[in-house]
Protein backbone atom coordinates (compact mmCIF):
# COMPACT_ATOMS: atom_id res chain seq x y z
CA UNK A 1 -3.45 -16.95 -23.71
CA UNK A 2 -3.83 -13.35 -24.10
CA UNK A 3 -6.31 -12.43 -21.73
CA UNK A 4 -3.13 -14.38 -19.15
CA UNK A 5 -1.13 -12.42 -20.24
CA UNK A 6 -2.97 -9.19 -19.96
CA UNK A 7 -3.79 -10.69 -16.56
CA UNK A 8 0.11 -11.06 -15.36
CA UNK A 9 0.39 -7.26 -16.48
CA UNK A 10 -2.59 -6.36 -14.14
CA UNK A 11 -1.35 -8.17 -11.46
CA UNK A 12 2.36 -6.63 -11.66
CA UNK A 13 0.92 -3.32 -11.65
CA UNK A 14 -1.74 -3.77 -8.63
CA UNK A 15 1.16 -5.58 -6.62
CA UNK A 16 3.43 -2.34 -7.49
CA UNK A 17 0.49 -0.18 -5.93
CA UNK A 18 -0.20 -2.26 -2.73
CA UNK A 19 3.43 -2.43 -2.14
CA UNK A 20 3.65 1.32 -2.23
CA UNK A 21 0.35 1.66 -0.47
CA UNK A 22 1.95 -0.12 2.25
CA UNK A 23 5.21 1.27 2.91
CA UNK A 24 5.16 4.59 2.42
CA UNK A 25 1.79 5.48 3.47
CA UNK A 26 1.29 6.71 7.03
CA UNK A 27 -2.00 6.15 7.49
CA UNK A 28 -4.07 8.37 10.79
CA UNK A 29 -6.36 6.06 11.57
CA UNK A 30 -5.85 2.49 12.76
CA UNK A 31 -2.42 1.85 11.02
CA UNK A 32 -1.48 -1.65 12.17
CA UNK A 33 -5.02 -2.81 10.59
CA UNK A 34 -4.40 -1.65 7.39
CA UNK A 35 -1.31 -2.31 6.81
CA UNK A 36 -2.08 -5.77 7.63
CA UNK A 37 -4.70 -5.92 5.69
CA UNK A 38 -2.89 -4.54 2.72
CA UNK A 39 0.36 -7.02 3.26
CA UNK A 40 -2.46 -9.78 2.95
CA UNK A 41 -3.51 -8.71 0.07
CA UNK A 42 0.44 -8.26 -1.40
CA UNK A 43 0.33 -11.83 -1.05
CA UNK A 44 -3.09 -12.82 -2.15
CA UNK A 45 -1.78 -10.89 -5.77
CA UNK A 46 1.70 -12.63 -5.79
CA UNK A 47 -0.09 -16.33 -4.81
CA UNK A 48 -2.85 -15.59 -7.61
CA UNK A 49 0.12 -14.20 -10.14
CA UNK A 50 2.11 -17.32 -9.87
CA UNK A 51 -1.21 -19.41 -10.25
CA UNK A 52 -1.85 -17.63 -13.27
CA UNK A 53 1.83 -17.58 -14.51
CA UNK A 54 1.80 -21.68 -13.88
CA UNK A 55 -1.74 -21.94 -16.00
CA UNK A 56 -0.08 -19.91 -19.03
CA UNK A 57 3.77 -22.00 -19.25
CA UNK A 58 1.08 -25.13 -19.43
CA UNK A 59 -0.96 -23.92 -21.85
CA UNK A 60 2.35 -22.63 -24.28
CA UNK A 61 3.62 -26.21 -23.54
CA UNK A 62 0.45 -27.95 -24.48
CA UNK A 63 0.46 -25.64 -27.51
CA UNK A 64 3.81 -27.22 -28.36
CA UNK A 65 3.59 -31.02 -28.09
C-alpha cells in the first residue's frame, strides 16, 4: 500500500510537469505534434492515477472488513 501511495505522489508530480510542459512551452519545431502528444500523455497519467487511486481505497477497504 505504500509503494501506491508513493505511486499517486509520482503521478501528481509528472502530471504537474506535462501540464506545464504543455502550456507554457513554445516549442520551434512542429508544435501542434507535441503538444498533442504531450495532452495524450496528461491523460494517459490522470487515467493511470485514478486506476491506481481505485486499486489503493480497495485494498484499505479489504484491510478493514
Amino acid at each position: 500500500m505504500l509503494l501506491s501511495i508513493r505511486e499517486q505522489i509520482a503521478l501528481i508530480g509528472s502530471g504537474l510537469v506535462l501540464s506545464i510542459l504543455s502550456k507554457k512551452i513554445d516549442w520551434a519545431w512542429n508544435p501542434t505534434i507535441i503538444n498533442a502528444s504531450l495532452e495524450i500523455l496528461l491523460l494517459t497519467v490522470f487515467i493511470y492515477a485514478l486506476f491506481i487511486l481505485y486499486d489503493t481505497a480497495k485494498a484499505v477497504l479489504e484491510f478493514y472488513q
